[in-house]
Every structure is written in C-alpha cells, then in structure tokens.
C-alpha atoms as a PDB file:
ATOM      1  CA  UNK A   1      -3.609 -37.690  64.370  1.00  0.00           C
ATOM      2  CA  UNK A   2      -7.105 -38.290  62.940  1.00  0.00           C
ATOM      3  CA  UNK A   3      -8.888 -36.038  61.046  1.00  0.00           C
ATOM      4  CA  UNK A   4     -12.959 -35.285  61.158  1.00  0.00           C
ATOM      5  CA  UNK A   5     -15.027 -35.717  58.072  1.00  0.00           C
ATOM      6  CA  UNK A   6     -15.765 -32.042  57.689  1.00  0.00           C
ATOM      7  CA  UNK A   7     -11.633 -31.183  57.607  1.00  0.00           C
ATOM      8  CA  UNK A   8     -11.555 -34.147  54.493  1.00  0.00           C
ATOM      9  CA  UNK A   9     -14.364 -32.904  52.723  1.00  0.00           C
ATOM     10  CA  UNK A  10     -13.103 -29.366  52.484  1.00  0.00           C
ATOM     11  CA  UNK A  11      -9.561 -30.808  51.827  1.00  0.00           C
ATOM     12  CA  UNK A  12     -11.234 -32.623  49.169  1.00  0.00           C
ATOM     13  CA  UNK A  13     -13.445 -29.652  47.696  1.00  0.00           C
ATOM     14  CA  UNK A  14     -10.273 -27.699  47.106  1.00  0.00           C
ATOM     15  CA  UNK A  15      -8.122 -30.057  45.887  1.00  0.00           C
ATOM     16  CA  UNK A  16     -10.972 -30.687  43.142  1.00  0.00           C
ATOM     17  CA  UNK A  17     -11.036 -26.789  42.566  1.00  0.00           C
ATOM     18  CA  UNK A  18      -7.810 -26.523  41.806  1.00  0.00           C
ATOM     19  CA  UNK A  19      -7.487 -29.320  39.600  1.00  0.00           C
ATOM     20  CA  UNK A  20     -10.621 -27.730  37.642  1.00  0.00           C
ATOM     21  CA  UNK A  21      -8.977 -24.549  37.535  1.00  0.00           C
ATOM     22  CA  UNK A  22      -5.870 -25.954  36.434  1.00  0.00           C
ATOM     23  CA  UNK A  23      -7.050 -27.469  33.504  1.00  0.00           C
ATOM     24  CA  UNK A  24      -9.377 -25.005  32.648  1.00  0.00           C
ATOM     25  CA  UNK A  25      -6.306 -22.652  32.461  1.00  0.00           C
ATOM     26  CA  UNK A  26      -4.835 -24.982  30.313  1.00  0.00           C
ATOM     27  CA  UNK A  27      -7.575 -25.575  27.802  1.00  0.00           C
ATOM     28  CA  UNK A  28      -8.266 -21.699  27.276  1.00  0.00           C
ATOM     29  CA  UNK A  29      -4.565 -20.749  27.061  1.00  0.00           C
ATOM     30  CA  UNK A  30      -3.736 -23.478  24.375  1.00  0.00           C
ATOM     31  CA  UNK A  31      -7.043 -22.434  22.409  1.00  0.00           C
ATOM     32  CA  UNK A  32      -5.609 -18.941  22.528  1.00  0.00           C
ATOM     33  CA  UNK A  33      -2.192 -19.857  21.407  1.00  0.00           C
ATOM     34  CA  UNK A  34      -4.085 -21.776  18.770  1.00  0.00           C
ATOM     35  CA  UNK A  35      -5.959 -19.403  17.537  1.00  0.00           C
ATOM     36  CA  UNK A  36      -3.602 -16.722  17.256  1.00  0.00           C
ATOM     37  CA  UNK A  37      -0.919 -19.005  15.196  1.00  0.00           C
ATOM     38  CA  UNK A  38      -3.864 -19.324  12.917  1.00  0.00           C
ATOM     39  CA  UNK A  39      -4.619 -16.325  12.535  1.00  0.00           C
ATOM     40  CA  UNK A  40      -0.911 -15.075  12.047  1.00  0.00           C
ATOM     41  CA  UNK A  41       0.201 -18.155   9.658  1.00  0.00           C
ATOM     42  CA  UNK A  42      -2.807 -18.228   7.448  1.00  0.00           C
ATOM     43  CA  UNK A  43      -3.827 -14.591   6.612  1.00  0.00           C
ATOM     44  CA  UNK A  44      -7.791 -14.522   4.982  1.00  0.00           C
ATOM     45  CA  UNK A  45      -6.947 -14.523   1.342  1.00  0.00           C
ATOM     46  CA  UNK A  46      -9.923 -12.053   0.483  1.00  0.00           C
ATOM     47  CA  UNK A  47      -8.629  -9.433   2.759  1.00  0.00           C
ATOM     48  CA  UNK A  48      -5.139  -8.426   2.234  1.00  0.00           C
ATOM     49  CA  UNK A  49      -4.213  -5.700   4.869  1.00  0.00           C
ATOM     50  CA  UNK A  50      -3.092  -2.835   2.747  1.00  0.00           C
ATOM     51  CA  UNK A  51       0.493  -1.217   3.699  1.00  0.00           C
ATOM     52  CA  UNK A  52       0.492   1.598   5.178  1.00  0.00           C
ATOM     53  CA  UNK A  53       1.158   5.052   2.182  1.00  0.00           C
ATOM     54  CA  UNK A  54       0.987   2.620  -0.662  1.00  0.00           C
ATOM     55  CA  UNK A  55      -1.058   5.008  -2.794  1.00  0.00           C
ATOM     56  CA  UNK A  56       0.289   8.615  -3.604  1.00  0.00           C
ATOM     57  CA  UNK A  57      -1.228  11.565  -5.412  1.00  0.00           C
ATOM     58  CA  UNK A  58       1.030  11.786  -8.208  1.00  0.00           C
ATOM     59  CA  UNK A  59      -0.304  15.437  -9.847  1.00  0.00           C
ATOM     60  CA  UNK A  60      -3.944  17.058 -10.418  1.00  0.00           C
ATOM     61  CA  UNK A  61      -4.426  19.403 -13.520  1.00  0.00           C
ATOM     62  CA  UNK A  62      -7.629  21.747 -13.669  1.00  0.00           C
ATOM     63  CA  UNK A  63      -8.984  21.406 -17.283  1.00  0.00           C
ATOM     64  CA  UNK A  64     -12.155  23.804 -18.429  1.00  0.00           C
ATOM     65  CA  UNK A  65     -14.946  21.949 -20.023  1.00  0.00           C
ATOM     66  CA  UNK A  66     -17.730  24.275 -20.693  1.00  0.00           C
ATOM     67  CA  UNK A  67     -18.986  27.502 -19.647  1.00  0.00           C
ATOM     68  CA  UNK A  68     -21.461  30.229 -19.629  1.00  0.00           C
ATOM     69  CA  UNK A  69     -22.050  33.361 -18.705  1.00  0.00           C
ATOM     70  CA  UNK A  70     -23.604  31.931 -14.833  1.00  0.00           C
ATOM     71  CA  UNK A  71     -21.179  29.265 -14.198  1.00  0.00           C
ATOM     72  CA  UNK A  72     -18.186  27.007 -15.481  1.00  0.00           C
ATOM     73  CA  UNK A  73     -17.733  23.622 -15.237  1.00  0.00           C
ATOM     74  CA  UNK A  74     -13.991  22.395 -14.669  1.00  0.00           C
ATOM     75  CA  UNK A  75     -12.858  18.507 -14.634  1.00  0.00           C
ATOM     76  CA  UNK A  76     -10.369  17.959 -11.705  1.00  0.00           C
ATOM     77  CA  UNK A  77      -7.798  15.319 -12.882  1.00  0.00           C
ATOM     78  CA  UNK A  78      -5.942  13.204 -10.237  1.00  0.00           C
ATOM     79  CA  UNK A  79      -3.357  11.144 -10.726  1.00  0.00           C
ATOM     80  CA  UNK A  80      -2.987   8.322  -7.956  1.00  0.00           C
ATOM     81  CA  UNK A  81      -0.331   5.780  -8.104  1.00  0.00           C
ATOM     82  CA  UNK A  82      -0.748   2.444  -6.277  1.00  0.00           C
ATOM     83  CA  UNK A  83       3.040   1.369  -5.691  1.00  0.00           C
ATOM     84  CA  UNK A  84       1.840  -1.604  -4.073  1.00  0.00           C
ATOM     85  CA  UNK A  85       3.098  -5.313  -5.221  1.00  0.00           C
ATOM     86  CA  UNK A  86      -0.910  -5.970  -5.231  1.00  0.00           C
ATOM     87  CA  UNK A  87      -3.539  -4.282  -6.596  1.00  0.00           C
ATOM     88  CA  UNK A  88      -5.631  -2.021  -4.600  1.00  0.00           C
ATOM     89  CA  UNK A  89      -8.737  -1.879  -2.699  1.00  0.00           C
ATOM     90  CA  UNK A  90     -11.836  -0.253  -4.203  1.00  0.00           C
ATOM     91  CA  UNK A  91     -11.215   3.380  -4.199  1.00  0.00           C
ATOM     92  CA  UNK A  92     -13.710   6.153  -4.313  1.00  0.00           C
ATOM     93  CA  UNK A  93     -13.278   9.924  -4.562  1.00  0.00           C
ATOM     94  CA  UNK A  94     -15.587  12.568  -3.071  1.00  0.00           C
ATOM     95  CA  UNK A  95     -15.057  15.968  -4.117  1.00  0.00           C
ATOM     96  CA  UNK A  96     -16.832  19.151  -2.050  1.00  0.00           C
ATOM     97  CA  UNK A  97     -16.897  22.630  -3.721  1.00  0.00           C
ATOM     98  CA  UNK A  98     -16.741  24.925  -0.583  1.00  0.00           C
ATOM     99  CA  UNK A  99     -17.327  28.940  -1.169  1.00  0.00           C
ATOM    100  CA  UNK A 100     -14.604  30.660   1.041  1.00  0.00           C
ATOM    101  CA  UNK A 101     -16.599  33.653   2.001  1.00  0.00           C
ATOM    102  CA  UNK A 102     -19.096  31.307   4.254  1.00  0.00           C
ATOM    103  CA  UNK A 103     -17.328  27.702   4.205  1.00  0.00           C
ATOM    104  CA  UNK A 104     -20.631  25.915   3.155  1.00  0.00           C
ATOM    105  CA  UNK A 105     -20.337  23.368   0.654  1.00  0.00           C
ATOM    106  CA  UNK A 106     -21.972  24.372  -2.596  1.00  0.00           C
ATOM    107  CA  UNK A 107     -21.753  21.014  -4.838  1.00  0.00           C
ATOM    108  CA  UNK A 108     -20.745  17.719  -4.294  1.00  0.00           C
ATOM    109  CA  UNK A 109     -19.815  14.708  -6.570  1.00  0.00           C
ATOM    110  CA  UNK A 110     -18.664  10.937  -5.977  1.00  0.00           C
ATOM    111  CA  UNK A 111     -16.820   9.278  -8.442  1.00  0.00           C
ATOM    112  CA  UNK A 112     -16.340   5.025  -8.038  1.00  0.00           C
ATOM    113  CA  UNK A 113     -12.873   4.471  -9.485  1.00  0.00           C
ATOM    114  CA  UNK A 114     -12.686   0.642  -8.554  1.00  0.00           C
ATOM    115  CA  UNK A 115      -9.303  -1.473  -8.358  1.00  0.00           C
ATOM    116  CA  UNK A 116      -5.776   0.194  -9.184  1.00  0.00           C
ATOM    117  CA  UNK A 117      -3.799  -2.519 -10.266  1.00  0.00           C
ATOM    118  CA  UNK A 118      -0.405  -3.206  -8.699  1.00  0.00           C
ATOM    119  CA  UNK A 119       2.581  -0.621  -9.714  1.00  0.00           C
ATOM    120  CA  UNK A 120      -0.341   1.759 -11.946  1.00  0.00           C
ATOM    121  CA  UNK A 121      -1.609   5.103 -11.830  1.00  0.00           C
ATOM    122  CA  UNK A 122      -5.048   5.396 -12.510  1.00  0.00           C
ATOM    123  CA  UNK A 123      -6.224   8.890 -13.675  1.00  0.00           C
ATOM    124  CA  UNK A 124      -9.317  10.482 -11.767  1.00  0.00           C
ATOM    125  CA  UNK A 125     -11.684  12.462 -13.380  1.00  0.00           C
ATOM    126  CA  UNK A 126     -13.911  14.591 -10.888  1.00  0.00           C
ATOM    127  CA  UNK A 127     -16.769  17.247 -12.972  1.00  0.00           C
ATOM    128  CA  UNK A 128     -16.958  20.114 -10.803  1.00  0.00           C
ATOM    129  CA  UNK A 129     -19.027  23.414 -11.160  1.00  0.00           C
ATOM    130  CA  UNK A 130     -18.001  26.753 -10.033  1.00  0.00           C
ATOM    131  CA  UNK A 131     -19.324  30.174 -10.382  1.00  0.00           C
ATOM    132  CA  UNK A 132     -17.796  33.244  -9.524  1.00  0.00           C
ATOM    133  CA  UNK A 133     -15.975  33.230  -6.650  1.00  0.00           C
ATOM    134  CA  UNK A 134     -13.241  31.613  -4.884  1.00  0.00           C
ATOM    135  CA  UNK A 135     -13.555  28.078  -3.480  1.00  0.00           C
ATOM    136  CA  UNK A 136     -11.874  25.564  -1.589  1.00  0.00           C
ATOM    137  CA  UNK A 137     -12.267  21.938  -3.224  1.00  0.00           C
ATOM    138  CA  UNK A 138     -12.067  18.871  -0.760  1.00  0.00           C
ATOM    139  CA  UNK A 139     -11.347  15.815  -2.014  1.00  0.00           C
ATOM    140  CA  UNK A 140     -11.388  12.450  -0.387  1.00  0.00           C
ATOM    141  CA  UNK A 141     -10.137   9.517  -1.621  1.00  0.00           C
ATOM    142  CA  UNK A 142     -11.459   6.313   0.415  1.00  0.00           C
ATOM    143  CA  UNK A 143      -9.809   2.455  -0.121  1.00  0.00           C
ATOM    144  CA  UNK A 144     -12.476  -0.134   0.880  1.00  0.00           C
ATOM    145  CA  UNK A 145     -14.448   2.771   2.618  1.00  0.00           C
ATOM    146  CA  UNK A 146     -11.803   4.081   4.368  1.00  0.00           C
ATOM    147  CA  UNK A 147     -10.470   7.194   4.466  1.00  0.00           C
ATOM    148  CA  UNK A 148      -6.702   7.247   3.275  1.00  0.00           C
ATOM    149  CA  UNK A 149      -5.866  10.885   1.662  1.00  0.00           C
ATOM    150  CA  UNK A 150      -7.334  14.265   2.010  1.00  0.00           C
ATOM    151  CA  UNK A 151      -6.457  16.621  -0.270  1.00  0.00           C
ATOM    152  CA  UNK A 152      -7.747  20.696  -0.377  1.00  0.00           C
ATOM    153  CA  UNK A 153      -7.758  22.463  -3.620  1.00  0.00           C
ATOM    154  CA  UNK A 154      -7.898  26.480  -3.303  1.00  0.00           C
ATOM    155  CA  UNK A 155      -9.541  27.954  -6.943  1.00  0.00           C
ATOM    156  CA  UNK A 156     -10.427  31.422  -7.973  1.00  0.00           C
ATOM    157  CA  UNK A 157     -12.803  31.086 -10.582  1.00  0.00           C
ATOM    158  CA  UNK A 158     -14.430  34.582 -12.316  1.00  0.00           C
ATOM    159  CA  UNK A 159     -15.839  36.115 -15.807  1.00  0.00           C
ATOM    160  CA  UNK A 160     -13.703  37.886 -18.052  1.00  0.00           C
ATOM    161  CA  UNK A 161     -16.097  40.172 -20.042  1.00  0.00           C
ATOM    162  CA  UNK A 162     -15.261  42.682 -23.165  1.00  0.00           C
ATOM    163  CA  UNK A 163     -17.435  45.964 -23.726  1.00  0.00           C
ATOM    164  CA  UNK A 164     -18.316  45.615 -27.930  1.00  0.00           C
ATOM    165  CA  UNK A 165     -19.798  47.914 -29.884  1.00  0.00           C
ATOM    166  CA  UNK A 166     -23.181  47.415 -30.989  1.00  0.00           C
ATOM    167  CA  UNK A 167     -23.295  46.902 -35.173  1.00  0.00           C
ATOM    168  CA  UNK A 168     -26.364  48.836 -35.374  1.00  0.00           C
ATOM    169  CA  UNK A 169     -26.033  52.049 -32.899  1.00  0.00           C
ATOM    170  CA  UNK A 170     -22.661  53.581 -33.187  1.00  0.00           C
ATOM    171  CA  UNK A 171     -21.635  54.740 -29.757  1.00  0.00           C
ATOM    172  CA  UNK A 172     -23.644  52.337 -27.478  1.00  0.00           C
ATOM    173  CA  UNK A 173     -21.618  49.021 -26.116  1.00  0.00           C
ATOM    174  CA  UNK A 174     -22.553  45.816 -25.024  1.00  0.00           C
ATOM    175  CA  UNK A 175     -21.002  43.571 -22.567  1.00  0.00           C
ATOM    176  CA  UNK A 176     -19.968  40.339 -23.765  1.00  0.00           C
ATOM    177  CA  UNK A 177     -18.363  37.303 -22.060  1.00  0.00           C
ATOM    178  CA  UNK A 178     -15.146  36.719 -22.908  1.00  0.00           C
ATOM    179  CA  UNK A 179     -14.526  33.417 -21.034  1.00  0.00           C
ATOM    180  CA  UNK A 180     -13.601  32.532 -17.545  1.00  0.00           C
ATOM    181  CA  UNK A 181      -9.993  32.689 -15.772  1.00  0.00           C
ATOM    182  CA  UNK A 182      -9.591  29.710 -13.510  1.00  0.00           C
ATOM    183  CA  UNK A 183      -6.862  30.032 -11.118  1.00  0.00           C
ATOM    184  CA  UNK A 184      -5.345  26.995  -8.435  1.00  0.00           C
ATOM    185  CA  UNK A 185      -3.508  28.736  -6.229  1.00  0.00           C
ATOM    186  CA  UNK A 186      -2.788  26.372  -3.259  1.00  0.00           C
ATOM    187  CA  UNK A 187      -3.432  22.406  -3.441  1.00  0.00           C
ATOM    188  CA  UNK A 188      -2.176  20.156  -0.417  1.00  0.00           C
ATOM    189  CA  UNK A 189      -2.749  16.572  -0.340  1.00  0.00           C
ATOM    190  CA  UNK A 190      -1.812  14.273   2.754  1.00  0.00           C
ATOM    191  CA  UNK A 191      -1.979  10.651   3.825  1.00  0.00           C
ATOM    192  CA  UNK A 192      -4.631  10.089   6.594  1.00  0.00           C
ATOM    193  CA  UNK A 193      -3.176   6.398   7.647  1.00  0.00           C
END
C-alpha cells in the first residue's frame, strides 16, 4: 500500500508536534521542579518568615503624666514579648483615641519601636491625651508593616474638683481642680495572623 505525499506530510507535521510538545513539557516541568527545590532548600536570608503568634502582649499599665484643668495626658505602657528563637521584624504601634459618644477618632500617635530581640520584651510607651469623657483606645501593633495584634482599650477619664473657700471673702467658694480619675475598665488584645 502506497501512500500520497499529502498523507506523509501531515504524518510528518504531527509527529514533529508532538515531539515539540514533548520536550517542551519536559523543559518547563523540570524548570518548575527546579525552581521550587530552590526556593524550599535555600530560604532568602534577609527575609525570615515570622511564625505564626510569636509576639504576645504581655500587660499594659495606664500611668498619668500631666494634667490640667482642659485635658490629661496619660502614657499607655505595653509590654510585648517576642518568644521567637530570632529577633523580630520592625514593629510599629499606632494608637487612636476614639470618644464613645460619636466613635470618631479624636488623637492619634505612631510610635517606631524597631527590632525585639529574640526571647525579650520590649516595653512600649504610647503619649496619649484625653479630656473628659470616656474613650475607646485602638492600638495596632504592625511587624514589617503588617498588621499582627489589635488591641481596644476602654478609659473613663474626668475632673475631680473641690469647692475652697476664698481667703479673702468669708462665705464665697471657689472651684478648684483636684486632679483627674482615670479609669481602664475593659482592655482586649488579639492576634490578627
């Protein structure tokens, strides 16, 4: 049986095809392979990939710095422990002062903390200012700009005043700050991972 021309060219054309695909399939699937044993034998030494919940908010403490008779200014401590065998990513903190009445944020501060080192707490100081009312304090704690713990702070903050007499007129009073009761009634923080 003889075959035409046209039935050996096309016999010809796919066999070629084939082969192409064939080792096309080849090339791309080892290169793959490759590429991914790479990747997973030789991590990038400049980018560790953090565990997941390797830092932990250990405790936070409200401490009164200053105040007047508009306002008082309170210094949120954090303590954050990295329990990591490696040091940590850069971490930042980013405190909002919301007023409960209307949720709007009313003051907002960002504190660079850099590098915890491995198996270290590293305390946080965050300024905050507060006037009277009650507020809810959000704090966010980012590791190489990501977001890894939220935390909410509730905080009743309000005057304490005293009625004095006046030295000089016997019977008339004047009120007089006395100093300012801070109160943390709720604080909640969680890992965002």
């Amino acid at each position: 049986m003889t075959m035409s021309r046209k039935t050996k060219k096309a016999g010809a054309l796919v066999t070629a095809v084939l082969i192409t695909m064939i080792v096309l399939a080849g090339v791309f699937s080892s290169g793959m392979f490759k590429e991914s044993f790479i990747a997973q034998s030789h991590p990038v030494e400049n980018e560790p990939d953090f565990p997941n919940e390797h830092l932990f908010i250990d405790a936070t403490f409200l401490l009164k710095t200053n105040e007047t008779n508009e306002s008082v200014n309170i210094t949120t401590n954090i303590y954050l422990t990295n329990i990591w065998e490696k040091e940590s990513g850069e971490i930042k903190a980013i405190a909002y002062v919301i007023e409960s009445s209307n949720n709007f944020a009313v003051y907002k501060n960002t504190v660079e903390i850099g590098i915890i080192n491995a198996n270290s707490t590293a305390e946080i100081e965050i300024p905050i200012v507060l006037s009277n009312s009650s507020y809810k304090v959000e704090i966010l704690l980012f590791e190489k700009e990501k977001l890894v713990i939220k935390g909410t702070l509730t905080i009743n903050a309000y005057p304490v005043y005293t009625w004095d007499d006046v030295d000089h007129s016997p019977g008339q009073k004047v009120q007089r700050l006395k100093g300012w009761t801070v109160v943390n009634t709720y604080s909640k923080f969680e890992q965002i991972r």
